[in-house]
N, C-alpha and C. Protein backbone atom coordinates (compact mmCIF):
# COMPACT_ATOMS: atom_id res chain seq x y z
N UNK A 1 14.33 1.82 -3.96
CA UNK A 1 13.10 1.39 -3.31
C UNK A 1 13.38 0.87 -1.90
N UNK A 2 14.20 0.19 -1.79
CA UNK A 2 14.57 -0.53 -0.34
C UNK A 2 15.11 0.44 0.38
N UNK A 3 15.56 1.51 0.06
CA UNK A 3 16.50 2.61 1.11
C UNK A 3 14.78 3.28 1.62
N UNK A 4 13.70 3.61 0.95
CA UNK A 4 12.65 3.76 1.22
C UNK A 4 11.98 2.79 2.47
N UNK A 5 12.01 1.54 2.39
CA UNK A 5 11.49 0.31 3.00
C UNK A 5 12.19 0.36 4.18
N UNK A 6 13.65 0.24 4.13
CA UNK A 6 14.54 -0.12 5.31
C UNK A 6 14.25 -0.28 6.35
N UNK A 7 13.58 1.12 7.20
CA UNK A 7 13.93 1.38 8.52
C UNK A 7 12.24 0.71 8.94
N UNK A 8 11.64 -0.26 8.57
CA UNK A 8 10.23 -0.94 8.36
C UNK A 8 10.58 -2.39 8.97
N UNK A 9 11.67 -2.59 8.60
CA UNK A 9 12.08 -4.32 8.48
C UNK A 9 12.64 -4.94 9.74
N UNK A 10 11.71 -5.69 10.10
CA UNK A 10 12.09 -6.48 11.55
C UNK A 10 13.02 -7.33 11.29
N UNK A 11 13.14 -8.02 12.75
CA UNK A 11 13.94 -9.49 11.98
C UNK A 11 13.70 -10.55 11.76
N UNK A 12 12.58 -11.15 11.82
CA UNK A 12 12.32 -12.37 10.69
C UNK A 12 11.41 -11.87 10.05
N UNK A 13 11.62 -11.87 8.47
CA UNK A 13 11.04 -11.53 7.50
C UNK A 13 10.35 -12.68 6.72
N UNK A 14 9.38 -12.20 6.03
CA UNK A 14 8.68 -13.17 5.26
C UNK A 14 8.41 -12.46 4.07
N UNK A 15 8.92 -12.77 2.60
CA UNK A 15 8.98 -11.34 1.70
C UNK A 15 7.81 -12.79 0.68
N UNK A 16 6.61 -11.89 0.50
CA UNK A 16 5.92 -12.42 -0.44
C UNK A 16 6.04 -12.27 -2.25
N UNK A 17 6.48 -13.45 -2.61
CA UNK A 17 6.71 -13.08 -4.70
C UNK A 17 7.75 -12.55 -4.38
N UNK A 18 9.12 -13.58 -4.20
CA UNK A 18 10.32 -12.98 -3.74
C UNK A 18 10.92 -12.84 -5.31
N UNK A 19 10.19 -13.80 -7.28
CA UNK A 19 10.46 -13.84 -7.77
C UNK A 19 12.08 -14.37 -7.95
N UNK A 20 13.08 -13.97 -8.47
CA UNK A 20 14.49 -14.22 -8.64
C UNK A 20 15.18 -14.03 -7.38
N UNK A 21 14.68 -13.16 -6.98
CA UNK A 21 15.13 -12.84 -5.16
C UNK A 21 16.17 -11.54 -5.59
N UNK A 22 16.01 -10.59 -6.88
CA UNK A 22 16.22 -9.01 -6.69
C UNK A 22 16.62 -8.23 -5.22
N UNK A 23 14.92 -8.05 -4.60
CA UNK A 23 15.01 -7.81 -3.55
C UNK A 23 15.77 -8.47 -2.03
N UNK A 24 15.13 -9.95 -2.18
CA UNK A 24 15.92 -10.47 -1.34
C UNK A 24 17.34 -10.33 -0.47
N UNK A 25 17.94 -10.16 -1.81
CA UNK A 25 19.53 -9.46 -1.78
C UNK A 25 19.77 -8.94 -0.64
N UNK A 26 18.90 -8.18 -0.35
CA UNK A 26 18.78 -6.92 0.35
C UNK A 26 18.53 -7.20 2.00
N UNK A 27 17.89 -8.25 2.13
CA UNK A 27 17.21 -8.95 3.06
C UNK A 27 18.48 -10.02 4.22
N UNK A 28 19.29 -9.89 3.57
CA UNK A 28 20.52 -11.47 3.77
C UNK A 28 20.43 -10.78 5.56
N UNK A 29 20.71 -10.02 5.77
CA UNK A 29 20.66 -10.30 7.62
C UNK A 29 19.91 -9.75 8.35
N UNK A 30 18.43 -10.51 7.74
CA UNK A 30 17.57 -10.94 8.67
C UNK A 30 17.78 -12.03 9.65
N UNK A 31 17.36 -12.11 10.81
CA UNK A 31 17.32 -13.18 11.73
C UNK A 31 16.99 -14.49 11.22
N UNK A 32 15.59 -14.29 10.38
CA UNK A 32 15.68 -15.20 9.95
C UNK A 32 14.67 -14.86 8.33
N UNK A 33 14.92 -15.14 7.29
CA UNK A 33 14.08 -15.23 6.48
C UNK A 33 13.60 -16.05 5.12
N UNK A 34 12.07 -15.71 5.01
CA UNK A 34 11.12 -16.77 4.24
C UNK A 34 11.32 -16.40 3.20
N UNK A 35 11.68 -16.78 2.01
CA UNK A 35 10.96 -16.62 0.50
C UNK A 35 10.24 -17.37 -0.41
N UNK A 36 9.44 -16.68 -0.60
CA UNK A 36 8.12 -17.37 -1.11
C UNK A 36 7.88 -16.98 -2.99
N UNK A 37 7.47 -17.62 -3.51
CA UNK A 37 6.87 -17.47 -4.94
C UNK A 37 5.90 -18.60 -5.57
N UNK A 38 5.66 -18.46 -6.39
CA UNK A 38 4.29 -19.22 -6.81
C UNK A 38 4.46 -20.74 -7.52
N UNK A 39 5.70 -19.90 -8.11
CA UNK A 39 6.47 -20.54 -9.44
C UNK A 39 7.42 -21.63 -9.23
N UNK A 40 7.32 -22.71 -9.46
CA UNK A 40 8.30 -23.73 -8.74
C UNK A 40 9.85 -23.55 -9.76
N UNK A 41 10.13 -22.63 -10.58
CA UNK A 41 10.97 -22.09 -11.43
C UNK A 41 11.72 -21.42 -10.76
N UNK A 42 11.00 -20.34 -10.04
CA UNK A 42 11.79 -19.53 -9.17
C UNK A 42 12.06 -20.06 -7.53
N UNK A 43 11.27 -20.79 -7.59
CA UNK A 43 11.59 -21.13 -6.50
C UNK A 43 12.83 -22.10 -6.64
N UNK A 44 13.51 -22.56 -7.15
CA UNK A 44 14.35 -23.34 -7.89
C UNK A 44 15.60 -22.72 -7.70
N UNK A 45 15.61 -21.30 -8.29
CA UNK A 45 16.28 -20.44 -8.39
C UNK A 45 16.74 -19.82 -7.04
N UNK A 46 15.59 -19.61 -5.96
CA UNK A 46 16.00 -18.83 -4.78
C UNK A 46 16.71 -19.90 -4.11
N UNK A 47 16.17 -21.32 -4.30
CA UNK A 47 17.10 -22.15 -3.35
C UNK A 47 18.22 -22.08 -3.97
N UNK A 48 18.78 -21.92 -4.94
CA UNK A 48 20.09 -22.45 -5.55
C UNK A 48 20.84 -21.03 -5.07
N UNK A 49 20.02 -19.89 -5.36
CA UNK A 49 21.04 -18.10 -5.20
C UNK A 49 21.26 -18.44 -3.63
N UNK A 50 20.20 -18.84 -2.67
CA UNK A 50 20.49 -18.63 -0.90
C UNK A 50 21.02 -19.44 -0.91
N UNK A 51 21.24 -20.86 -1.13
CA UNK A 51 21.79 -21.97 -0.53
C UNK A 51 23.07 -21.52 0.31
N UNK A 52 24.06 -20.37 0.42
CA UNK A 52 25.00 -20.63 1.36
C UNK A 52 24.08 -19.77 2.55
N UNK A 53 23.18 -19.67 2.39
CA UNK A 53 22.25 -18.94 3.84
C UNK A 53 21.62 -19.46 4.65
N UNK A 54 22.49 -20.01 5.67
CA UNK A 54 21.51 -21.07 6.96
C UNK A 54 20.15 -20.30 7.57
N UNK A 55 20.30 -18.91 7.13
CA UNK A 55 19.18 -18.43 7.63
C UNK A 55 17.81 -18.33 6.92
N UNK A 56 18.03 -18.28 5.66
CA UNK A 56 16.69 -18.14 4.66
C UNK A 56 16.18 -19.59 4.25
N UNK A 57 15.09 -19.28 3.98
CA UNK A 57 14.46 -20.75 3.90
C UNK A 57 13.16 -20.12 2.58
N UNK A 58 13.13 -21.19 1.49
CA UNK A 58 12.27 -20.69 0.94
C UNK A 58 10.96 -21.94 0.48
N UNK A 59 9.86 -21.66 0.43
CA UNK A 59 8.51 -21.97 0.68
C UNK A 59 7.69 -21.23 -0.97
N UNK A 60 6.60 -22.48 -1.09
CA UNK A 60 5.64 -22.24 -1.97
C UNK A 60 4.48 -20.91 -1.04
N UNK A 61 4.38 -20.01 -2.24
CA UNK A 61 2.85 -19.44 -0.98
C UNK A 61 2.13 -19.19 -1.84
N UNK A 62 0.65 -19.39 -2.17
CA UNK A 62 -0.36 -18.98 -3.05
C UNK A 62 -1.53 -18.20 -1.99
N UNK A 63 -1.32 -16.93 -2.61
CA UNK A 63 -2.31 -16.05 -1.65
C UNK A 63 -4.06 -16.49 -2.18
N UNK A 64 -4.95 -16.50 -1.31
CA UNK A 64 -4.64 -16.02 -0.04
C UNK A 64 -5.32 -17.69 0.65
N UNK A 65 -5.19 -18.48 0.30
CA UNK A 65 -5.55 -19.73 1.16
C UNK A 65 -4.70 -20.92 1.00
N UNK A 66 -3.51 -20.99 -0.20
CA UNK A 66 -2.58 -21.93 -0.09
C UNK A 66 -1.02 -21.27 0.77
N UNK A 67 -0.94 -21.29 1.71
CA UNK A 67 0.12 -20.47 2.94
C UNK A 67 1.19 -21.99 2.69
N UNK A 68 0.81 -23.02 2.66
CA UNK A 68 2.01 -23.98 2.80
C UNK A 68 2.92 -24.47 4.04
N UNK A 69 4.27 -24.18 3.83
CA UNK A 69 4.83 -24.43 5.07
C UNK A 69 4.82 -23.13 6.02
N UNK A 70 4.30 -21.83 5.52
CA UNK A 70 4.63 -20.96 6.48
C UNK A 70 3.09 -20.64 7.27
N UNK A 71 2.21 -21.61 7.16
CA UNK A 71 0.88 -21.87 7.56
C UNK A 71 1.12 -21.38 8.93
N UNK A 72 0.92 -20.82 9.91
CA UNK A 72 0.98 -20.49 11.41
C UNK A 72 2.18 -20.45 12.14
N UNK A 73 3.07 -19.91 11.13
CA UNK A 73 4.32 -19.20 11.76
C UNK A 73 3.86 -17.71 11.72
N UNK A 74 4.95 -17.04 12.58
CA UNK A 74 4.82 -15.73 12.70
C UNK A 74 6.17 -14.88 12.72
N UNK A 75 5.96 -13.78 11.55
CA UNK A 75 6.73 -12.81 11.34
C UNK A 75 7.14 -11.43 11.90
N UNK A 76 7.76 -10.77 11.82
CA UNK A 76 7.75 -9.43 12.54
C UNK A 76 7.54 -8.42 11.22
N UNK A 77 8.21 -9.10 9.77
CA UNK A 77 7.59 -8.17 9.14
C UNK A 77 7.64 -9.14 7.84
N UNK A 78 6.27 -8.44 7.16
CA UNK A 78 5.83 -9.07 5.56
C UNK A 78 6.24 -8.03 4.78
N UNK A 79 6.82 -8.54 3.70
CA UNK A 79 7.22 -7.47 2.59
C UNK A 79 6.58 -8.30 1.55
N UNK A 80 5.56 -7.55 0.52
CA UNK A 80 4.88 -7.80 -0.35
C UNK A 80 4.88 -6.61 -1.49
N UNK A 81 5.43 -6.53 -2.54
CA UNK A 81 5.47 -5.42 -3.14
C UNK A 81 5.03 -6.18 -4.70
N UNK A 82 4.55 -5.38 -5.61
CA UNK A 82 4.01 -5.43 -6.43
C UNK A 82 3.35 -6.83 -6.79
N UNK A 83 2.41 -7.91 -5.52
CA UNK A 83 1.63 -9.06 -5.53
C UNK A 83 0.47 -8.21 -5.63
N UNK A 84 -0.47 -7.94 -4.36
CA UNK A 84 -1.19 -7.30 -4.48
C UNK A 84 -2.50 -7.57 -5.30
N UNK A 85 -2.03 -6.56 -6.35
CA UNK A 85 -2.51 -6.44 -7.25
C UNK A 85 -2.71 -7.17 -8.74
N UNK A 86 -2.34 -8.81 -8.43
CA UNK A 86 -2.24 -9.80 -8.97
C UNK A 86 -3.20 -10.52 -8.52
N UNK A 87 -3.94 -10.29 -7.44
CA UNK A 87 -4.63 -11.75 -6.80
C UNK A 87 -5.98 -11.19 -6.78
N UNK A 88 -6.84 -12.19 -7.21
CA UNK A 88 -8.28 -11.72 -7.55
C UNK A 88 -8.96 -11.12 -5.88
N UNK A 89 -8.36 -12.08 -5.22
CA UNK A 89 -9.33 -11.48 -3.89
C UNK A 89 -8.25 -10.77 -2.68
N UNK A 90 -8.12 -9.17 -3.21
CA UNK A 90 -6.73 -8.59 -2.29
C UNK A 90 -7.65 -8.49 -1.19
N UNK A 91 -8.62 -8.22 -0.77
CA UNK A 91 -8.70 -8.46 1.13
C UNK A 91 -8.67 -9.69 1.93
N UNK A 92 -9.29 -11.07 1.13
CA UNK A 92 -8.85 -12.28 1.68
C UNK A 92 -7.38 -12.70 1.90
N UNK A 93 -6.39 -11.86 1.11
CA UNK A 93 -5.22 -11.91 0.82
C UNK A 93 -4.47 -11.06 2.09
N UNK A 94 -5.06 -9.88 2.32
CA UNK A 94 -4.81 -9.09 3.59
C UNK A 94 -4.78 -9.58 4.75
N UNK A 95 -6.28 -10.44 4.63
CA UNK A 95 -6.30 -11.18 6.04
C UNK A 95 -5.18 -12.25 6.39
N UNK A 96 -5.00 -12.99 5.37
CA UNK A 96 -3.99 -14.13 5.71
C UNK A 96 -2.65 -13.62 5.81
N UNK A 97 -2.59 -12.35 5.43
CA UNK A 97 -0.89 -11.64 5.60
C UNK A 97 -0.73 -11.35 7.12
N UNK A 98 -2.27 -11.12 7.40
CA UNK A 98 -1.94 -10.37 8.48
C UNK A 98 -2.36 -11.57 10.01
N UNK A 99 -2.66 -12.84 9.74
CA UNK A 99 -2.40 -13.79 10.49
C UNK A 99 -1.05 -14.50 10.72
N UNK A 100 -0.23 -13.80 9.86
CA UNK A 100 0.55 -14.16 9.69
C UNK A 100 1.81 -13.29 10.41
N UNK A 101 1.13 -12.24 10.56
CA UNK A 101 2.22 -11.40 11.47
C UNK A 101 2.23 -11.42 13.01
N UNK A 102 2.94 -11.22 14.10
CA UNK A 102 3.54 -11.28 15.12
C UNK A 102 2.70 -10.02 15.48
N UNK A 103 2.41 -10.56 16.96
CA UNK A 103 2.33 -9.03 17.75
C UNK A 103 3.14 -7.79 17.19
N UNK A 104 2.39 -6.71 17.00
CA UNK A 104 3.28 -5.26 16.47
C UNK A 104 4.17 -5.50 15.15
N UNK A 105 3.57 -6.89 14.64
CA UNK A 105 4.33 -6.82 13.38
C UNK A 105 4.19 -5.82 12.44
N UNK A 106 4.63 -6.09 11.40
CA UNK A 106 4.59 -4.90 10.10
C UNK A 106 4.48 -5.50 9.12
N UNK A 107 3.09 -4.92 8.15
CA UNK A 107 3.08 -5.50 6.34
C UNK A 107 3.63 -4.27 5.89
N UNK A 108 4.69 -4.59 4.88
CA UNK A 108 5.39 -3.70 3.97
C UNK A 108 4.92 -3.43 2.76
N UNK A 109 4.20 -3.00 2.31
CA UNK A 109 3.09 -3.31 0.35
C UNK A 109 3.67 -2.51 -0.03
N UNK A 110 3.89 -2.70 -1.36
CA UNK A 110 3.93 -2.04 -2.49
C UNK A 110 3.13 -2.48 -3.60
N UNK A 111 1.95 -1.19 -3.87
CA UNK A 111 0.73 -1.51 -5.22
C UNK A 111 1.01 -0.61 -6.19
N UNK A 112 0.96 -0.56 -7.11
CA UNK A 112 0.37 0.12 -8.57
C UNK A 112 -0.44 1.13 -7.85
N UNK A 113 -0.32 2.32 -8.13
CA UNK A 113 -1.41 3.24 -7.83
C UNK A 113 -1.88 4.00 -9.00
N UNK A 114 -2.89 4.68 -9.06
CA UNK A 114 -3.53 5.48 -9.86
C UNK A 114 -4.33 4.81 -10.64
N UNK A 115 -5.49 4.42 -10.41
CA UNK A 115 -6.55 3.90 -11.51
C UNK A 115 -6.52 4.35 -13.04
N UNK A 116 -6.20 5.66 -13.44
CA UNK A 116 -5.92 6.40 -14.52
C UNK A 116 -4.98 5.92 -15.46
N UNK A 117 -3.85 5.16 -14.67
CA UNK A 117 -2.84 4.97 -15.56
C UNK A 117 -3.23 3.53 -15.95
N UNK A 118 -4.07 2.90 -15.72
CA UNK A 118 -4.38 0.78 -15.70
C UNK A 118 -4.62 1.06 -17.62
N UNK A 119 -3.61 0.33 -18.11
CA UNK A 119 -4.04 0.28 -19.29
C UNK A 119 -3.37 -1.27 -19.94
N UNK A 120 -2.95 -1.58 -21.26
CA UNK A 120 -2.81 -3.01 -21.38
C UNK A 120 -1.11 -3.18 -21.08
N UNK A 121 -0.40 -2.44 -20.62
CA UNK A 121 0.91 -3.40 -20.04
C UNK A 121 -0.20 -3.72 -18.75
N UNK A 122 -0.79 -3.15 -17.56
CA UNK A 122 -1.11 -3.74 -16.85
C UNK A 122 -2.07 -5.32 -16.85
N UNK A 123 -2.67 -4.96 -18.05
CA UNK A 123 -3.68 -5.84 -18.61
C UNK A 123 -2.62 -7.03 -19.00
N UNK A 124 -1.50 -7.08 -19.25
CA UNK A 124 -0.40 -7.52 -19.60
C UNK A 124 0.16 -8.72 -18.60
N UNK A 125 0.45 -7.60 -17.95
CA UNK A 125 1.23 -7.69 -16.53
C UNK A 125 0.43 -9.10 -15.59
N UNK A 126 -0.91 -9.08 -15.61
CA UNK A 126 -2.16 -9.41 -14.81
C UNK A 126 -2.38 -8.69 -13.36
N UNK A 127 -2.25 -7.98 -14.35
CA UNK A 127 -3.12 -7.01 -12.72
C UNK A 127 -4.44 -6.93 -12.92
N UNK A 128 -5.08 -6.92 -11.62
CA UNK A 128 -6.30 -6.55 -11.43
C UNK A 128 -6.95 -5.30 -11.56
N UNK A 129 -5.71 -4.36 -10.94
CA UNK A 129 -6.62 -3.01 -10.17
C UNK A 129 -5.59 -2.48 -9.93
N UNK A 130 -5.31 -0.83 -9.95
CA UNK A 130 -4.18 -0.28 -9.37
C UNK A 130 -4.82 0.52 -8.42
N UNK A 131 -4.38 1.05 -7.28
CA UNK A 131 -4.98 1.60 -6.06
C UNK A 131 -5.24 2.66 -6.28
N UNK A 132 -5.88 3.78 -4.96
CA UNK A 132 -5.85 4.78 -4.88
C UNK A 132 -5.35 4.91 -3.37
N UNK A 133 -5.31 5.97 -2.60
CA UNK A 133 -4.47 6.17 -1.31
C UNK A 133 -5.25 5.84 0.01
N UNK A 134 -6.45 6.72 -0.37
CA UNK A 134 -7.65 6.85 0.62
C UNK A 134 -8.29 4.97 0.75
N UNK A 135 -8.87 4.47 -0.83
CA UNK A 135 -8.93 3.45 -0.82
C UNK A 135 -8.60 2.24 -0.02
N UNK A 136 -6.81 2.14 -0.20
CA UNK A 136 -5.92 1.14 -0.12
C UNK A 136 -6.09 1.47 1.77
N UNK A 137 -5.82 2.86 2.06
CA UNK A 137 -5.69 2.37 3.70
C UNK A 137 -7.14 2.40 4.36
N UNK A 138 -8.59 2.37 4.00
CA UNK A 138 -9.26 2.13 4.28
C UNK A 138 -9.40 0.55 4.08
N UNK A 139 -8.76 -0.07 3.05
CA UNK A 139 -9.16 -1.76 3.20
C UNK A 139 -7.70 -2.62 4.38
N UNK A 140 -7.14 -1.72 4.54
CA UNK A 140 -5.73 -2.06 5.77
C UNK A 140 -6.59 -1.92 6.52
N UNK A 141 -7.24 -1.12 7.39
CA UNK A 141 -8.07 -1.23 8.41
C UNK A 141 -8.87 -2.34 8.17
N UNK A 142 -9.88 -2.25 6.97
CA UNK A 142 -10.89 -3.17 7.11
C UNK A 142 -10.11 -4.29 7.57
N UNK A 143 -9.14 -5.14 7.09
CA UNK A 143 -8.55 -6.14 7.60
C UNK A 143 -7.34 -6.31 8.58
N UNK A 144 -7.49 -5.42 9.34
CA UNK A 144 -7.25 -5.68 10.90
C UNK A 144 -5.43 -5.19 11.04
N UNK A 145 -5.66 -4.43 9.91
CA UNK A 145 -4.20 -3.20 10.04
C UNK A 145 -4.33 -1.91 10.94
N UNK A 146 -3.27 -1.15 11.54
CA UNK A 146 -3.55 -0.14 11.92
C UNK A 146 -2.29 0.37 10.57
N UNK A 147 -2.74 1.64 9.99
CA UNK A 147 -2.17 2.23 9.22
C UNK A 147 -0.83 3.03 9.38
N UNK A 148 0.22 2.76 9.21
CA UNK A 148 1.03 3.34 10.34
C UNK A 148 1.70 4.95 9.50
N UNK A 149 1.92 4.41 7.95
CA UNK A 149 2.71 5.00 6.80
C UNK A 149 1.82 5.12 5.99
N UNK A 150 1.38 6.21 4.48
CA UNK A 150 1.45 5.94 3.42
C UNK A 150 1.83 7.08 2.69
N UNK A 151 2.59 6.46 1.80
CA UNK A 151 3.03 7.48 0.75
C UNK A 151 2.94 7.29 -0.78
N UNK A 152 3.36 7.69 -1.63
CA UNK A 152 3.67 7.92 -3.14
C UNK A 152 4.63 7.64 -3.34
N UNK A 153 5.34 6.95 -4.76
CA UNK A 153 6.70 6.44 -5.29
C UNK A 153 6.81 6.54 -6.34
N UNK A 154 7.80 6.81 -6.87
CA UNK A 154 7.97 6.72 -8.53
C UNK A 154 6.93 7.98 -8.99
N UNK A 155 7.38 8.74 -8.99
CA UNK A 155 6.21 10.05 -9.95
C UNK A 155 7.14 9.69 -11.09
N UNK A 156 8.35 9.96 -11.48
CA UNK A 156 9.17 9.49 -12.38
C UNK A 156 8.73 8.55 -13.80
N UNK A 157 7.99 7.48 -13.29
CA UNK A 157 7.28 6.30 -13.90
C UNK A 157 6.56 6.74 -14.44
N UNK A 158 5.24 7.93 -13.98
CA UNK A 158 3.98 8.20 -14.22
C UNK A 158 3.84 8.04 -16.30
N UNK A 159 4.54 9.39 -16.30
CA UNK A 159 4.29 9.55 -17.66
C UNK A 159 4.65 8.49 -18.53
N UNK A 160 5.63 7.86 -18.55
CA UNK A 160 5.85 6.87 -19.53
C UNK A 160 4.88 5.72 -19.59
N UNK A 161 4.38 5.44 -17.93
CA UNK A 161 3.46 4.36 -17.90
C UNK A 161 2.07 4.45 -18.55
N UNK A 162 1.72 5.82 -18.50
CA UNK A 162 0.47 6.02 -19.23
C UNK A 162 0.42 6.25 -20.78
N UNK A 163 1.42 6.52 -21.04
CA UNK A 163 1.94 6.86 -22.61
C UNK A 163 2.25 5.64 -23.45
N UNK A 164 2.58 4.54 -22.61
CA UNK A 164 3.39 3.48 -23.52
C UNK A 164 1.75 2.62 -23.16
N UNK A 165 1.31 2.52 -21.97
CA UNK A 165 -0.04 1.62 -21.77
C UNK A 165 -1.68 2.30 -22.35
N UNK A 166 -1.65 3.64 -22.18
CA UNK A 166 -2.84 4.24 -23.00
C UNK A 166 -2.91 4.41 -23.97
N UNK A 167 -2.01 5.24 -24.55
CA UNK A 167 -1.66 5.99 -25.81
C UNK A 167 -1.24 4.98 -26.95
N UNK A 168 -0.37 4.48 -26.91
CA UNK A 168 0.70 3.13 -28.00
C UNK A 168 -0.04 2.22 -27.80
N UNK A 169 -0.76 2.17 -26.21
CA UNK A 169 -1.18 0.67 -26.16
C UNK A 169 -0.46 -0.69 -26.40
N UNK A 170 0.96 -0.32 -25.65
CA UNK A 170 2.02 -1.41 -25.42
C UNK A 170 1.54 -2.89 -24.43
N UNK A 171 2.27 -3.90 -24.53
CA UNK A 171 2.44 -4.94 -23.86
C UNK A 171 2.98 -5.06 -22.89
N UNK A 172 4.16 -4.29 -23.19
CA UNK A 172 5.56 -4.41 -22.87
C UNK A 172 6.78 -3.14 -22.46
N UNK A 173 6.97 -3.03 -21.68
CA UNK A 173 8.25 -1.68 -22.09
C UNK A 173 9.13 -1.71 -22.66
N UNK A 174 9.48 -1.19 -23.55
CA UNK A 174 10.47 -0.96 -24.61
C UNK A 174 11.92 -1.14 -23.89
N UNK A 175 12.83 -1.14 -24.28
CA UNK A 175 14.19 -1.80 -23.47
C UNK A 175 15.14 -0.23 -23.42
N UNK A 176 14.79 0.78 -24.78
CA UNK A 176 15.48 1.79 -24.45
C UNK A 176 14.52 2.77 -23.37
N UNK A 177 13.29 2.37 -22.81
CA UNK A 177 12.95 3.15 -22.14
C UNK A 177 12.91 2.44 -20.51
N UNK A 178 12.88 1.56 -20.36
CA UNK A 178 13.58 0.80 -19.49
C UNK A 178 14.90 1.48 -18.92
N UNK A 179 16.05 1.22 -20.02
CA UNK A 179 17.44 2.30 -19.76
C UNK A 179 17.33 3.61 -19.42
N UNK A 180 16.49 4.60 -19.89
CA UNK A 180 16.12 5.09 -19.46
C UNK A 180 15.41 6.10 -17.76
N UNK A 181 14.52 4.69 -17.60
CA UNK A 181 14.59 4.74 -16.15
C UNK A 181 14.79 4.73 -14.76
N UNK A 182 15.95 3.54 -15.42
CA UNK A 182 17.32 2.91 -14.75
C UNK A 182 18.26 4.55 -14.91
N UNK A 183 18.29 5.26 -15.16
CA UNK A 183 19.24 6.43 -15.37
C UNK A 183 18.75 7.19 -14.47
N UNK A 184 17.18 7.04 -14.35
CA UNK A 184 16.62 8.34 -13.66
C UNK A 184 16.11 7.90 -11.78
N UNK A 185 16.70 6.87 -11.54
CA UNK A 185 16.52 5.73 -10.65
C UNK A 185 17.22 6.96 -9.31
N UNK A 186 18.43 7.58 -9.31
CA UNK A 186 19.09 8.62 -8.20
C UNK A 186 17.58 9.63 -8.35
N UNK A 187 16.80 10.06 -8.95
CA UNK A 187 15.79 11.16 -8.87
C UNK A 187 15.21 11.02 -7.52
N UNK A 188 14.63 9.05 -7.65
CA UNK A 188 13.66 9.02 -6.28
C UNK A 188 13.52 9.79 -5.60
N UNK A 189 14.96 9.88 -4.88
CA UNK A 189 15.45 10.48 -3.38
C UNK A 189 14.65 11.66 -3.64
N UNK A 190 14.92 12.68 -4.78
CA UNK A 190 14.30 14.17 -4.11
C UNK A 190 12.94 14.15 -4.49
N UNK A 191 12.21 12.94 -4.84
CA UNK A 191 10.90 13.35 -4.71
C UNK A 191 10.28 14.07 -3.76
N UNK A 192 10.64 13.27 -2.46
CA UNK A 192 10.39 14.03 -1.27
C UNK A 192 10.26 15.44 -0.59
N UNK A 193 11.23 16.01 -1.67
CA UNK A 193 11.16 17.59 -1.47
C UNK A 193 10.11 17.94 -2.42
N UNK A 194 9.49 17.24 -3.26
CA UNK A 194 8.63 18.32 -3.95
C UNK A 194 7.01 18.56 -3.21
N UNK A 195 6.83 19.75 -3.87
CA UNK A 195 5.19 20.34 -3.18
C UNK A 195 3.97 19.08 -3.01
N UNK A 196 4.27 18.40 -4.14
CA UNK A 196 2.90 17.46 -4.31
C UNK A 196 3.58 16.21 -4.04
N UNK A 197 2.37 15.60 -3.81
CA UNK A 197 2.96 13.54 -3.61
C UNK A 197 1.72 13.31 -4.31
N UNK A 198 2.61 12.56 -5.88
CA UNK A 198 1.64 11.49 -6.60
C UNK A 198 3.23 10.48 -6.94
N UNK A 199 2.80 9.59 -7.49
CA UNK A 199 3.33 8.56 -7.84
C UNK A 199 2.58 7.26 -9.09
N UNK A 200 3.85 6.99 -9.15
CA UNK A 200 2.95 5.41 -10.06
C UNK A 200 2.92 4.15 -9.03
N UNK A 201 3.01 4.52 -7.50
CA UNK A 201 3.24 3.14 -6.97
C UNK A 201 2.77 3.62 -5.19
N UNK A 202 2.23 2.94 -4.64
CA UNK A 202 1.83 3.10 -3.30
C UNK A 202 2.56 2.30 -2.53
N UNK A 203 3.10 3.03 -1.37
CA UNK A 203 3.67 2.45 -0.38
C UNK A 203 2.93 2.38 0.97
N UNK A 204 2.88 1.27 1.63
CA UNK A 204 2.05 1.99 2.72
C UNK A 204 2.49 0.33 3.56
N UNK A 205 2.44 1.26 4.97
CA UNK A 205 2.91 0.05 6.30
C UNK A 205 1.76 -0.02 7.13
N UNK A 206 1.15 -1.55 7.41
CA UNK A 206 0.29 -1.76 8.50
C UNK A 206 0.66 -2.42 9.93
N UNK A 207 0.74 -1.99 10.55
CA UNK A 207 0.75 -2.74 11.94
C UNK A 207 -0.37 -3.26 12.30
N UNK A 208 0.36 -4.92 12.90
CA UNK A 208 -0.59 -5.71 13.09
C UNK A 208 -1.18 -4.95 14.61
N UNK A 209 -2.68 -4.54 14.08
CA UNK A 209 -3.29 -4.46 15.41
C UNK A 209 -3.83 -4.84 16.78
């Protein structure tokens, strides 16, 4: 996913629902960067994993009106991937991402896509809503994005996600199908060569306009 993201990422970052800090990892030389989560658990956790990082600093953020300490600072780029679609009001949530960015900054999202596949892991999960393409970059504009990117991710995901959440009517993903996906994780890359772009996941970059 991040070899996807990469060439997006300014240098002070602000990664929203940094969770355990997975991604973060990935992030270590930024100029400077924020991590944020909801959870004073994880947040617990990111201070203790960064602590040898004079550069990262991590912060409470509750979208889209508790911002905290990163209240009227400014980023060059937001990375937000699978929040989104957690927060009851995603355009009030847009707006404050995107006050939050720097001249010519960049929001990085990653949503759930395909309305078709929303079944009870998502119901699970707490999601709200999974996107559609046309949708998602018509509400980037509405809130004061210029659209720069969007694409499709994970086609890979599709079937299992609708099979284990429609069909079985799971909670949860099963752990051998999990392994599973983790196996099929090198595929990503040649999505790109194929004829069609669908996915189980939307990517898409806004520049602050």
């Amino acid at each position: 996913m991040f070899d996807r993201l990469r060439r997006w990422v300014g240098g002070r970052v602000l990664e929203i629902g940094s969770g355990i800090g997975n991604l973060s990892a990935f992030l270590l030389d930024a100029e400077r960067l924020v991590l944020t989560d909801t959870r004073e658990e994880y947040l617990d956790r990111l201070r203790t994993r960064f602590a040898k990082h004079p550069n990262v600093a991590v912060a409470r953020l509750y979208l889209p009106t508790e911002l905290g300490a990163v209240a009227g600072q400014q980023f060059d780029s937001i990375i937000c991937l699978n929040v989104l679609e957690h927060v009851d009001d995603d355009m009030a949530s847009l707006h404050a991402m995107r006050r939050l960015l720097a001249p010519s900054g960049r929001l990085i999202l990653l949503v759930p896509a395909l309305p078709a596949l929303y079944g009870t892991i998502d119901k699970a999960l707490g999601h709200h809503r999974r996107y559609q393409r046309a949708p998602l970059t018509s509400l980037l504009q509405a809130t004061g994005f210029k659209v720069a990117h969007v694409e499709y991710f994970n086609l890979a995901g599709v079937p299992g996600w609708w099979f284990a959440g429609r069909v079985l009517r799971r909670q949860t993903i099963p752990a051998a199908s999990l392994k599973l996906y983790d196996a099929l994780v090198p595929l990503f890359r040649l999505e790109r060569l194929l004829p069609w772009r669908l996915g189980q996941s939307l990517i898409a970059i806004g520049e602050a306009a």
